[in-house]
N, C-alpha and C. Protein backbone atom coordinates (compact mmCIF):
# COMPACT_ATOMS: atom_id res chain seq x y z
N UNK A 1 -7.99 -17.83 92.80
CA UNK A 1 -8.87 -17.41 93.88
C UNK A 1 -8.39 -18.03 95.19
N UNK A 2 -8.56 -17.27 96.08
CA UNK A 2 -8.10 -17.84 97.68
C UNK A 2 -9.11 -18.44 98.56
N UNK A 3 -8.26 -19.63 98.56
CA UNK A 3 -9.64 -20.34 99.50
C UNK A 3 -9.55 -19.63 101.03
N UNK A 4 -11.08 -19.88 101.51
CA UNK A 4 -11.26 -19.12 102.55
C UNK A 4 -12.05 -20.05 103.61
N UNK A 5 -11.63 -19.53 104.73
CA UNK A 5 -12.26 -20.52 106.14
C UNK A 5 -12.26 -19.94 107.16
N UNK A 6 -13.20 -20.53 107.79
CA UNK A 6 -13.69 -19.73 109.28
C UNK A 6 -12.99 -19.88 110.36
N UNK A 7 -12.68 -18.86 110.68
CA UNK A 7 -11.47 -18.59 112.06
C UNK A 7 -12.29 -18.11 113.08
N UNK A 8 -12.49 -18.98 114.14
CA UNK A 8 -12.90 -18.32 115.52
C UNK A 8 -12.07 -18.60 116.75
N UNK A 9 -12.08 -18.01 117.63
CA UNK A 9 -11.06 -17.56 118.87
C UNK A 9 -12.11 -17.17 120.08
N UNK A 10 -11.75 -17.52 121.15
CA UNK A 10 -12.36 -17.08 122.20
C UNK A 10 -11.60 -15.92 122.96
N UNK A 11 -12.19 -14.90 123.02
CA UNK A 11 -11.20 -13.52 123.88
C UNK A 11 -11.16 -13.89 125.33
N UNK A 12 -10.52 -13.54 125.94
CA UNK A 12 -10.23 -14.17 127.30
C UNK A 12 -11.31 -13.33 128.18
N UNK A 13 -11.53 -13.85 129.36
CA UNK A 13 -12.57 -12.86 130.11
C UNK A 13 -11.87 -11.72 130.98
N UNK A 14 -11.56 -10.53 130.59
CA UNK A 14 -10.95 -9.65 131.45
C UNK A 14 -11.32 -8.51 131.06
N UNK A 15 -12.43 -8.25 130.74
CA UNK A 15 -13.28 -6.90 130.57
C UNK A 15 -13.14 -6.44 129.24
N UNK A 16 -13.98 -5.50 129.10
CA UNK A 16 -13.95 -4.71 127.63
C UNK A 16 -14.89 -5.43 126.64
N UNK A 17 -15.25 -4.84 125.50
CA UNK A 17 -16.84 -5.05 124.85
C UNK A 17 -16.54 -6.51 124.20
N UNK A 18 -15.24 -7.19 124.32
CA UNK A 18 -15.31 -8.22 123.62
C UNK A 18 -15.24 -9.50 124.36
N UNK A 19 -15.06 -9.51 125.78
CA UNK A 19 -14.70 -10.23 126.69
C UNK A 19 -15.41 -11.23 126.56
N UNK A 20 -14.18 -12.32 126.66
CA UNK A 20 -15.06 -13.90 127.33
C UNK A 20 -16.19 -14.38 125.92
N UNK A 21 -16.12 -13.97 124.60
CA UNK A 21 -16.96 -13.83 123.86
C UNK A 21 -16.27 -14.88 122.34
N UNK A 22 -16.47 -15.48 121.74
CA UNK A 22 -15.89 -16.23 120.84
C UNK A 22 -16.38 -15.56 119.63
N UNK A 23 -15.29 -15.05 118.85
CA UNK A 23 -15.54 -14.44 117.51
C UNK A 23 -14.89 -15.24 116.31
N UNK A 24 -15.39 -14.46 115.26
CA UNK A 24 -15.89 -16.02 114.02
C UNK A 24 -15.78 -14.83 112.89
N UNK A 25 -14.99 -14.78 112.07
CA UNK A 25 -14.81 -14.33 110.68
C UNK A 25 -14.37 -14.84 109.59
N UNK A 26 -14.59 -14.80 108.51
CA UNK A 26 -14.08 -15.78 107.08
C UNK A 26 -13.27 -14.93 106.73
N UNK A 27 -12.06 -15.64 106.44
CA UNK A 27 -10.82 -15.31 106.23
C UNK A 27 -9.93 -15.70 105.21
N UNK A 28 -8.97 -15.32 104.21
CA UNK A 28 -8.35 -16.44 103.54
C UNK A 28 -7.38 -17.50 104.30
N UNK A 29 -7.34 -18.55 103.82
CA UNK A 29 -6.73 -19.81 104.29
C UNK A 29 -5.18 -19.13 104.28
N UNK A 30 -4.79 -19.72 104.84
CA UNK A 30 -2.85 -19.57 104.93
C UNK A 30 -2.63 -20.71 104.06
N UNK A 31 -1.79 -20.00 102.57
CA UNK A 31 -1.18 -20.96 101.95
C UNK A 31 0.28 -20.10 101.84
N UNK A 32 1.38 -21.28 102.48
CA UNK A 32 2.60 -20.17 102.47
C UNK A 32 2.96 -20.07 101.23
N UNK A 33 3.03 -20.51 100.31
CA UNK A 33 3.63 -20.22 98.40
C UNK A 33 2.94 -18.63 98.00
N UNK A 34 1.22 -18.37 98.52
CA UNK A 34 0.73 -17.54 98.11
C UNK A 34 1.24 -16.71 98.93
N UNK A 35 1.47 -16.31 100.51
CA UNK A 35 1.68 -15.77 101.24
C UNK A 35 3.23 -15.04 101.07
N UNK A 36 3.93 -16.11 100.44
CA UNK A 36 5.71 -15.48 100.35
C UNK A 36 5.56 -14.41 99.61
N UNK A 37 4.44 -14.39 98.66
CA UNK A 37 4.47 -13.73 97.38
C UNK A 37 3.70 -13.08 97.01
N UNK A 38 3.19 -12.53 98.41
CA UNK A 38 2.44 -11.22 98.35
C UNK A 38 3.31 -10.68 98.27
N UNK A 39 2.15 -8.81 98.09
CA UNK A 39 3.01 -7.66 98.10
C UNK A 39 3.25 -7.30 99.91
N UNK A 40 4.61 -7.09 99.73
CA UNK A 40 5.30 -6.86 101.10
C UNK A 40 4.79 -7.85 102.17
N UNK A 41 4.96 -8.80 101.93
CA UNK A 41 5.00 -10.62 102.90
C UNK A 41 6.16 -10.04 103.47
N UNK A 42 7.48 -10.07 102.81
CA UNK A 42 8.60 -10.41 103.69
C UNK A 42 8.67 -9.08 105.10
N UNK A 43 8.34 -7.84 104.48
CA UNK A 43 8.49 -6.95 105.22
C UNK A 43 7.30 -6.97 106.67
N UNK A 44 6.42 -7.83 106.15
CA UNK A 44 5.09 -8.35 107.34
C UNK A 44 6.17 -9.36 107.99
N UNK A 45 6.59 -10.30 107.78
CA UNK A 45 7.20 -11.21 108.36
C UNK A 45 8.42 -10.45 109.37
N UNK A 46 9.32 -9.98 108.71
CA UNK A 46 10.48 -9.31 109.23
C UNK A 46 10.03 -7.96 110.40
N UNK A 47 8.58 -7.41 110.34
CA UNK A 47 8.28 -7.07 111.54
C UNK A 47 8.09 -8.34 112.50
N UNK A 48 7.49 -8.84 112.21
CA UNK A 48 6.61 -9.99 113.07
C UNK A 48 8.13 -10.48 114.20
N UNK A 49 9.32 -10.99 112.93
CA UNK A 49 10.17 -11.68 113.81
C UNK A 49 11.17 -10.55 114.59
N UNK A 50 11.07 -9.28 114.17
CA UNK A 50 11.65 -8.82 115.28
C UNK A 50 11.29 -8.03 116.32
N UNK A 51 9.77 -8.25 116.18
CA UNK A 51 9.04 -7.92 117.25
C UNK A 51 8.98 -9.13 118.47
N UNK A 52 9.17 -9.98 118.02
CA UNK A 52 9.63 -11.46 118.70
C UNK A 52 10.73 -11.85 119.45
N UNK A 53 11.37 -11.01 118.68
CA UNK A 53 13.15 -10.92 118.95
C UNK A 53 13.34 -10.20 120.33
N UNK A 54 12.54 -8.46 119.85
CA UNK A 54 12.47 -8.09 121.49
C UNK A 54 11.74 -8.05 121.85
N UNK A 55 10.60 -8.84 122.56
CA UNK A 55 9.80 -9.53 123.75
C UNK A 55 10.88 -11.03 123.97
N UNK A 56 11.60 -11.55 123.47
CA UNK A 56 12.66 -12.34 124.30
C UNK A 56 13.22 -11.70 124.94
N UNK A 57 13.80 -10.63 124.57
CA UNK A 57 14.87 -9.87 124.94
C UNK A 57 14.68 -9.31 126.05
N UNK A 58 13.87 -8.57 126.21
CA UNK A 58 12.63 -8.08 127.26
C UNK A 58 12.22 -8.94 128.62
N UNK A 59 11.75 -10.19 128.05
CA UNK A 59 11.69 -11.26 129.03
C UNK A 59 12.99 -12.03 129.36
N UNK A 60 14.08 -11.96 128.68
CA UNK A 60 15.38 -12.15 129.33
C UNK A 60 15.77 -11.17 130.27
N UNK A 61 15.74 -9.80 130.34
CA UNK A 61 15.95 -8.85 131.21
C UNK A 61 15.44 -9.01 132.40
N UNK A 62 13.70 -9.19 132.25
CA UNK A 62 12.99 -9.29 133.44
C UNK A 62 13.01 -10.70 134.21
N UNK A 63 13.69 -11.54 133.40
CA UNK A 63 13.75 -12.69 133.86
C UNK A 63 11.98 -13.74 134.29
N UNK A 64 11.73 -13.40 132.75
CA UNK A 64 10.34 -14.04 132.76
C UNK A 64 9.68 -15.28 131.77
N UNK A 65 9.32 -15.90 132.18
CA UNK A 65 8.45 -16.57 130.94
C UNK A 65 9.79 -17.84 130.81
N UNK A 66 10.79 -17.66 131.54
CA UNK A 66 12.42 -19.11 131.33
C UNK A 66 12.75 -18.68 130.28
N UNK A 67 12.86 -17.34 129.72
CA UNK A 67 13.05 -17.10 128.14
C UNK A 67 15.31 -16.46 128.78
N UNK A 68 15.86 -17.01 127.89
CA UNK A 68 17.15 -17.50 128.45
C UNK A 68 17.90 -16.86 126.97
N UNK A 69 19.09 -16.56 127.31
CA UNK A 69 20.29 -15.73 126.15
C UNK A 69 19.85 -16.85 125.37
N UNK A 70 20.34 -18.08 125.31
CA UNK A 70 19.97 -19.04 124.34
C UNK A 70 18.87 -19.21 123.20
N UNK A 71 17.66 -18.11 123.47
CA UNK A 71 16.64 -18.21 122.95
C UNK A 71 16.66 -17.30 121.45
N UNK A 72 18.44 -16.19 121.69
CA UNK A 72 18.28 -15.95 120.73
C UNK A 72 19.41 -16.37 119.86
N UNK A 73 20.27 -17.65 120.01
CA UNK A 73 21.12 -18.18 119.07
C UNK A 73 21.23 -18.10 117.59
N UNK A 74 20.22 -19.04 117.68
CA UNK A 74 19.74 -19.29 116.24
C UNK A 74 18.10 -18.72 115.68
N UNK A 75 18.11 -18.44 114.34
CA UNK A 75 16.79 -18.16 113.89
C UNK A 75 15.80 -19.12 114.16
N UNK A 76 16.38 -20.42 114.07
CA UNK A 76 15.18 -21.85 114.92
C UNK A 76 14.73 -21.32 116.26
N UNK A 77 16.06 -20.89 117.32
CA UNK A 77 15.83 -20.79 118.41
C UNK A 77 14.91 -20.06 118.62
N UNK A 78 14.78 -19.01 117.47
CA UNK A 78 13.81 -17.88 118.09
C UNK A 78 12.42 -18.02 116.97
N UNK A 79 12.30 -18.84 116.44
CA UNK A 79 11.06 -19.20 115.78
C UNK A 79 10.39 -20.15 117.11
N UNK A 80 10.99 -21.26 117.26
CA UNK A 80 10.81 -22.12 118.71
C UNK A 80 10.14 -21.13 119.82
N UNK A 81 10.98 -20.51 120.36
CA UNK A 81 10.69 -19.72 121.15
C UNK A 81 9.10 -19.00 121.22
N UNK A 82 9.35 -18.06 119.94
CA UNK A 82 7.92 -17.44 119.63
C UNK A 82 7.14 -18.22 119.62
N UNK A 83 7.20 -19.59 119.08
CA UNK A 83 5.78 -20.16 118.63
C UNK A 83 5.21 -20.98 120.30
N UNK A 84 4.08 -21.61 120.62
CA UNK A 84 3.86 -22.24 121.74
C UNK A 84 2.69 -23.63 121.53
N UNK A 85 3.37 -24.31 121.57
CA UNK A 85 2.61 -25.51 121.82
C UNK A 85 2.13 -25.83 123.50
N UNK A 86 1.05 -26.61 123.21
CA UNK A 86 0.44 -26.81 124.86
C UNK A 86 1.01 -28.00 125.29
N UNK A 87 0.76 -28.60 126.42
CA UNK A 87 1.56 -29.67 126.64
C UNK A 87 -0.10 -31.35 126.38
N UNK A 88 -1.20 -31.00 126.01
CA UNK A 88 -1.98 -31.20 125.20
C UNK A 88 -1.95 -31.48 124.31
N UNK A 89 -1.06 -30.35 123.39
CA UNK A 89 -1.23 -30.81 121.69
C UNK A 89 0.34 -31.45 121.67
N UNK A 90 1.03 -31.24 122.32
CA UNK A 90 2.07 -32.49 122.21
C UNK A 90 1.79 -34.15 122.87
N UNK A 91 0.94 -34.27 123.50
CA UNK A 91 0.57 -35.28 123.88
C UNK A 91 -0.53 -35.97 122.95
N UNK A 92 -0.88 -35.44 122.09
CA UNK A 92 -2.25 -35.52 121.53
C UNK A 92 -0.42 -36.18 120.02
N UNK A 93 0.03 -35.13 120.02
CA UNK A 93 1.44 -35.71 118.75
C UNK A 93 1.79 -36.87 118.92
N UNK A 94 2.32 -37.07 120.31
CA UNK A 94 2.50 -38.36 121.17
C UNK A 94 1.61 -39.56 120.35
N UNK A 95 0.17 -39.41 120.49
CA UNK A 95 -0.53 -40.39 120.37
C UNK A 95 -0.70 -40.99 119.12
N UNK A 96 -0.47 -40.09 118.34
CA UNK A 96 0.04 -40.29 116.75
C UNK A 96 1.02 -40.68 115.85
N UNK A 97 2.15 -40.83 116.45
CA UNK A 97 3.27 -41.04 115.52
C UNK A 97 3.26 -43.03 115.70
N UNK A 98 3.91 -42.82 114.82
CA UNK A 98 4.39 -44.62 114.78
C UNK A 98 5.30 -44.89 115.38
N UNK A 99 5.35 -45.30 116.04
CA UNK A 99 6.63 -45.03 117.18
C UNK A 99 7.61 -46.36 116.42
N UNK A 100 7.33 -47.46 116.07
CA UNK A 100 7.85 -48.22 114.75
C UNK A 100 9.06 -47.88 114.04
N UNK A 101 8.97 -46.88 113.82
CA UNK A 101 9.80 -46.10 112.68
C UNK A 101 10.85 -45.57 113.35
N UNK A 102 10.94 -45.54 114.93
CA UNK A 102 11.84 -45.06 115.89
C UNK A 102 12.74 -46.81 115.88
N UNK A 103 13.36 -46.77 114.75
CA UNK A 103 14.04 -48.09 114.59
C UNK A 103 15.38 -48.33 115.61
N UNK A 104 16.02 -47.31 115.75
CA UNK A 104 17.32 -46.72 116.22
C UNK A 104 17.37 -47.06 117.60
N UNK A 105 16.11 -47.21 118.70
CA UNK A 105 15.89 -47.48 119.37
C UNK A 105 16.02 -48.81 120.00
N UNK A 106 16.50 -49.26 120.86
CA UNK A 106 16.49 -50.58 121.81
C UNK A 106 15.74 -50.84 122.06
N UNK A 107 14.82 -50.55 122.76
CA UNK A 107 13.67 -50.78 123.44
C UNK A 107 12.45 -49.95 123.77
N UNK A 108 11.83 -49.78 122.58
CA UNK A 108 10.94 -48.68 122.50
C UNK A 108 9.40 -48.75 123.28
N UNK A 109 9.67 -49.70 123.73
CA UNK A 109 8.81 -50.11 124.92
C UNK A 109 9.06 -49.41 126.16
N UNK A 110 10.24 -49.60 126.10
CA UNK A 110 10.55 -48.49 127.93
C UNK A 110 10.90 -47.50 127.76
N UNK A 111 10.93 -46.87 126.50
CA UNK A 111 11.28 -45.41 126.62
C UNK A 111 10.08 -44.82 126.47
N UNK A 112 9.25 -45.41 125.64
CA UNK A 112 7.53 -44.65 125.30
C UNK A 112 6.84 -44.12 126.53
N UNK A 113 6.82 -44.56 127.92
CA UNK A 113 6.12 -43.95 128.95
C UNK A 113 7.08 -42.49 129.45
N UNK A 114 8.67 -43.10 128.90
CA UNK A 114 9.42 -41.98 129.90
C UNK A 114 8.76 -40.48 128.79
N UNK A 115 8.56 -41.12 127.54
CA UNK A 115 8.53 -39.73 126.15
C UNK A 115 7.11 -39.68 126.95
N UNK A 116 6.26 -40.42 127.02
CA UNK A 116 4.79 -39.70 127.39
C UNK A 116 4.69 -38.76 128.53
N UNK A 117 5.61 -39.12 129.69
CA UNK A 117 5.87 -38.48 130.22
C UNK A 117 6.74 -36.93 130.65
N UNK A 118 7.45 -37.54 129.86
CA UNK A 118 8.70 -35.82 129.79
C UNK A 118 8.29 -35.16 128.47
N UNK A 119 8.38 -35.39 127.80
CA UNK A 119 7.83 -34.93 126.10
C UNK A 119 7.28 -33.56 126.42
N UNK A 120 5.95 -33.69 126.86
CA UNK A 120 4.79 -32.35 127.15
C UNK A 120 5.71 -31.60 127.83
N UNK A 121 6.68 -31.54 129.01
CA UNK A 121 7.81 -30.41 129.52
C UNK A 121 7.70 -29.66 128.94
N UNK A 122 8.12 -29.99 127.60
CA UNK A 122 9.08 -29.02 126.36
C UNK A 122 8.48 -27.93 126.18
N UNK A 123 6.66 -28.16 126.22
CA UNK A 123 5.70 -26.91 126.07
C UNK A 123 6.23 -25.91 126.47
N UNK A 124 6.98 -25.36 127.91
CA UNK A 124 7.57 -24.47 128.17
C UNK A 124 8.81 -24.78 128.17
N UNK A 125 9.40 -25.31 127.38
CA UNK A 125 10.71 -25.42 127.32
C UNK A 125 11.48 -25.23 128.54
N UNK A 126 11.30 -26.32 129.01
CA UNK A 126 12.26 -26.93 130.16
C UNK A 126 12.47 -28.50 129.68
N UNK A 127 13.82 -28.27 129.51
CA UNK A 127 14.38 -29.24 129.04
C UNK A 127 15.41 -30.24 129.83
N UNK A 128 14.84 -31.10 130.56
CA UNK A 128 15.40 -31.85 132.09
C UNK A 128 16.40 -33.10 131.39
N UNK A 129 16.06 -33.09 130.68
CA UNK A 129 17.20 -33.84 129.30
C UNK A 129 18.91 -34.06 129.67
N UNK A 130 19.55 -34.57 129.45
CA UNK A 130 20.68 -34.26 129.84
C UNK A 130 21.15 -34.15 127.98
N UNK A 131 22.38 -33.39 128.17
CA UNK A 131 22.93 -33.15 126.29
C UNK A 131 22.69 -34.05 125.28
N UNK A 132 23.67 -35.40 126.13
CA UNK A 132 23.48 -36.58 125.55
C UNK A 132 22.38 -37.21 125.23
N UNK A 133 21.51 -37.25 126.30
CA UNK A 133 19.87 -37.51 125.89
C UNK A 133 19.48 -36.98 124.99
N UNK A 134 19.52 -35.50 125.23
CA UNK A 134 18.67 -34.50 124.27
C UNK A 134 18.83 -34.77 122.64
N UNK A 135 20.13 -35.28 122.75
CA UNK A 135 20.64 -35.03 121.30
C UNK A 135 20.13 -36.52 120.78
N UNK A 136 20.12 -37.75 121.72
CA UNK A 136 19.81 -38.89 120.88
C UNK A 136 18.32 -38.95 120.24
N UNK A 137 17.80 -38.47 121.52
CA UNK A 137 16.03 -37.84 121.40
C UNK A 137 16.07 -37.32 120.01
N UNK A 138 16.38 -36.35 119.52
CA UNK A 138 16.39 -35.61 118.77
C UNK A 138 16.53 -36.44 117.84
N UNK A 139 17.40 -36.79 117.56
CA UNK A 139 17.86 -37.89 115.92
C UNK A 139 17.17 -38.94 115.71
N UNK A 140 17.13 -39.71 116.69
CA UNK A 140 16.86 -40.90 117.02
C UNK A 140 15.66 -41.37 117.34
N UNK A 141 15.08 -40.20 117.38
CA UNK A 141 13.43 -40.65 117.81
C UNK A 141 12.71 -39.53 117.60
N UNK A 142 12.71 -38.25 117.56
CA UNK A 142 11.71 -37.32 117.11
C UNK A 142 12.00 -37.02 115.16
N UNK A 143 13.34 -37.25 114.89
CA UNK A 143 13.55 -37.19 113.62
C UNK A 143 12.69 -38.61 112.46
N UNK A 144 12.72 -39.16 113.93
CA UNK A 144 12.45 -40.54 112.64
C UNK A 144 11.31 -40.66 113.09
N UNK A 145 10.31 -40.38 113.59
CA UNK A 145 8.65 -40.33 113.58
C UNK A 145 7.84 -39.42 113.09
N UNK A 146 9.13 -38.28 113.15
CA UNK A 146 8.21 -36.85 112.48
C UNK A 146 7.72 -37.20 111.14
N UNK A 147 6.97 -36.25 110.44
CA UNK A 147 5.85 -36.19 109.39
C UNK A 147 6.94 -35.24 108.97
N UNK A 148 6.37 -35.05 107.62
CA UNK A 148 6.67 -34.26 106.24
C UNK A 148 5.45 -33.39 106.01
N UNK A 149 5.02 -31.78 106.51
CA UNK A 149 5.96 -31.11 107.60
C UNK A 149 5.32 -31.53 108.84
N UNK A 150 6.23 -31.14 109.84
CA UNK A 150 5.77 -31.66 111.27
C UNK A 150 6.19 -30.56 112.24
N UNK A 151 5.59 -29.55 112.56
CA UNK A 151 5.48 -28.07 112.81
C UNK A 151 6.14 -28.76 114.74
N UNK A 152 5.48 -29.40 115.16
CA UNK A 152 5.43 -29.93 116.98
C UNK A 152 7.02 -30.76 116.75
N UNK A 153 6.83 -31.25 115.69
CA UNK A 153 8.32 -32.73 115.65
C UNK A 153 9.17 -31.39 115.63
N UNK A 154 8.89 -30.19 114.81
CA UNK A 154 10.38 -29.13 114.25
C UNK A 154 10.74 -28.74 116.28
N UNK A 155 9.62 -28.32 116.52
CA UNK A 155 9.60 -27.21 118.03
C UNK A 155 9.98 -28.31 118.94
N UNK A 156 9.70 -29.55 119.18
CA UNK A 156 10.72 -30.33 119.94
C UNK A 156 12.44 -31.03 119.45
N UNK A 157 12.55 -30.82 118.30
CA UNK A 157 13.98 -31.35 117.77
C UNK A 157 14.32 -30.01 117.94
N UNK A 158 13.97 -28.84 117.99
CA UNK A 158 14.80 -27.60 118.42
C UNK A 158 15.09 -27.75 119.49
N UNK A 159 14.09 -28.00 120.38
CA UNK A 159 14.50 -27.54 121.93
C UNK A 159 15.09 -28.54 122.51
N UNK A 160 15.15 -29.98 121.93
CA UNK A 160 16.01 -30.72 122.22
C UNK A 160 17.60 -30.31 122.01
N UNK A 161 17.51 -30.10 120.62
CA UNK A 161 19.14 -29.18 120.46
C UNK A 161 19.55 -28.50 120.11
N UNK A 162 18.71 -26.95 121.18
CA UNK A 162 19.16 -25.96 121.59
C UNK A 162 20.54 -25.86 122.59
N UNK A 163 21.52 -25.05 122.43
CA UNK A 163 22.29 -25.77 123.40
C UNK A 163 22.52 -24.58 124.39
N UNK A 164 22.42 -25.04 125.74
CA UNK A 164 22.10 -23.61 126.77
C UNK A 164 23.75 -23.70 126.81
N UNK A 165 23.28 -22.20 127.05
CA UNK A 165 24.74 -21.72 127.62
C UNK A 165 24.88 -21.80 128.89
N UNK A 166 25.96 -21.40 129.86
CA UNK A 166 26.36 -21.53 130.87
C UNK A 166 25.47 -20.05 132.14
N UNK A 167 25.23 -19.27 131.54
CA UNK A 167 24.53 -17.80 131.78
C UNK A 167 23.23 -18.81 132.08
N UNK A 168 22.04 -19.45 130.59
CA UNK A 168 21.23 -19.87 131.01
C UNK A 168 20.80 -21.17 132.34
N UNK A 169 22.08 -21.60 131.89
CA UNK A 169 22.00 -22.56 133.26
C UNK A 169 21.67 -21.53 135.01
N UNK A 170 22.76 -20.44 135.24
CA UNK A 170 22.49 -20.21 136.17
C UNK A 170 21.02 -19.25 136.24
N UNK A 171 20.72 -19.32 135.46
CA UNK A 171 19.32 -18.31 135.15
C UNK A 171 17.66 -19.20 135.14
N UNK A 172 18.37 -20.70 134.70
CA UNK A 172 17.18 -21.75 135.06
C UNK A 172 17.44 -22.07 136.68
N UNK A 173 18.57 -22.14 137.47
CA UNK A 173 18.97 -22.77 138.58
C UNK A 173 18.19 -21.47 139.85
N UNK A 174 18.08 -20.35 139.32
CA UNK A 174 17.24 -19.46 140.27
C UNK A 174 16.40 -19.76 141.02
């Protein structure tokens, strides 16, 4: 039997019978083991991601949203991409990890304000990082605090090392 839980959402206020209105339905829970293995999961999924694929694509054309050739490298890149964290619920991640376990580190005292500070960026993926940074970040300190799974640790060790191309550079420099 599938466990089930209440999903509510607030519709945004911009007219129409549902506006500005918070709706509430019982739903089954997302368990991905059950979910792989429905009938036609993969073919739900494989719309989903390439409906994803072009609204990057789309917003690379129009030059919208910082969505950059890079976004469609890799299948990370474009899971990253699609998904959106706030710069809230990464700060709220922030406040949680053990920063302890960031052993690799020198001085995890003076880097903790610069991460409290730049960290939330990433929400829209702007990544002010330099390579070298990005990449130590990545190993060295989001790898070794993350959780087992850690959905925010995956979407910042991506966008840490994502690696822009030369196109996206002049396309962030606009």
């Amino acid at each position: 039997m599938t466990n089930r839980i209440s999903f509510a959402f607030r519709v945004r206020d911009k007219g129409g019978p549902s506006s500005a209105k918070t709706l509430t339905q019982d739903i089954p829970d997302f368990d991905w083991t059950n979910f792989k293995n429905a009938p036609n999961a993969e073919e739900f999924v494989k719309k989903a991601y390439y409906a994803s694929v072009k609204k990057i694509i789309r917003e690379i054309d129009e030059k919208k949203n910082g969505s950059v050739i890079s976004d469609l490298s890799t299948i990370e890149s474009i899971i990253a991409r699609s998904l959106t964290y706030t710069k809230d619920e990464i700060n709220e991640w922030i406040k949680t990890r053990d920063w302890d376990r960031a052993n690799q580190v020198k001085d995890m005292g003076k880097l903790l304000p610069i991460l409290k500070l730049r960290l939330p960026t990433l929400a829209a993926r702007k990544n002010d990082f330099s390579d070298e940074e990005s990449s130590k970040l990545a190993d060295k300190v989001i790898a070794a605090v993350a959780d087992t799974p850690d959905p925010i640790a995956d979407f910042l060790f991506t966008i840490l090392t994502q690696s822009r191309t030369e196109e996206d550079s002049l396309f962030i420099n606009l």
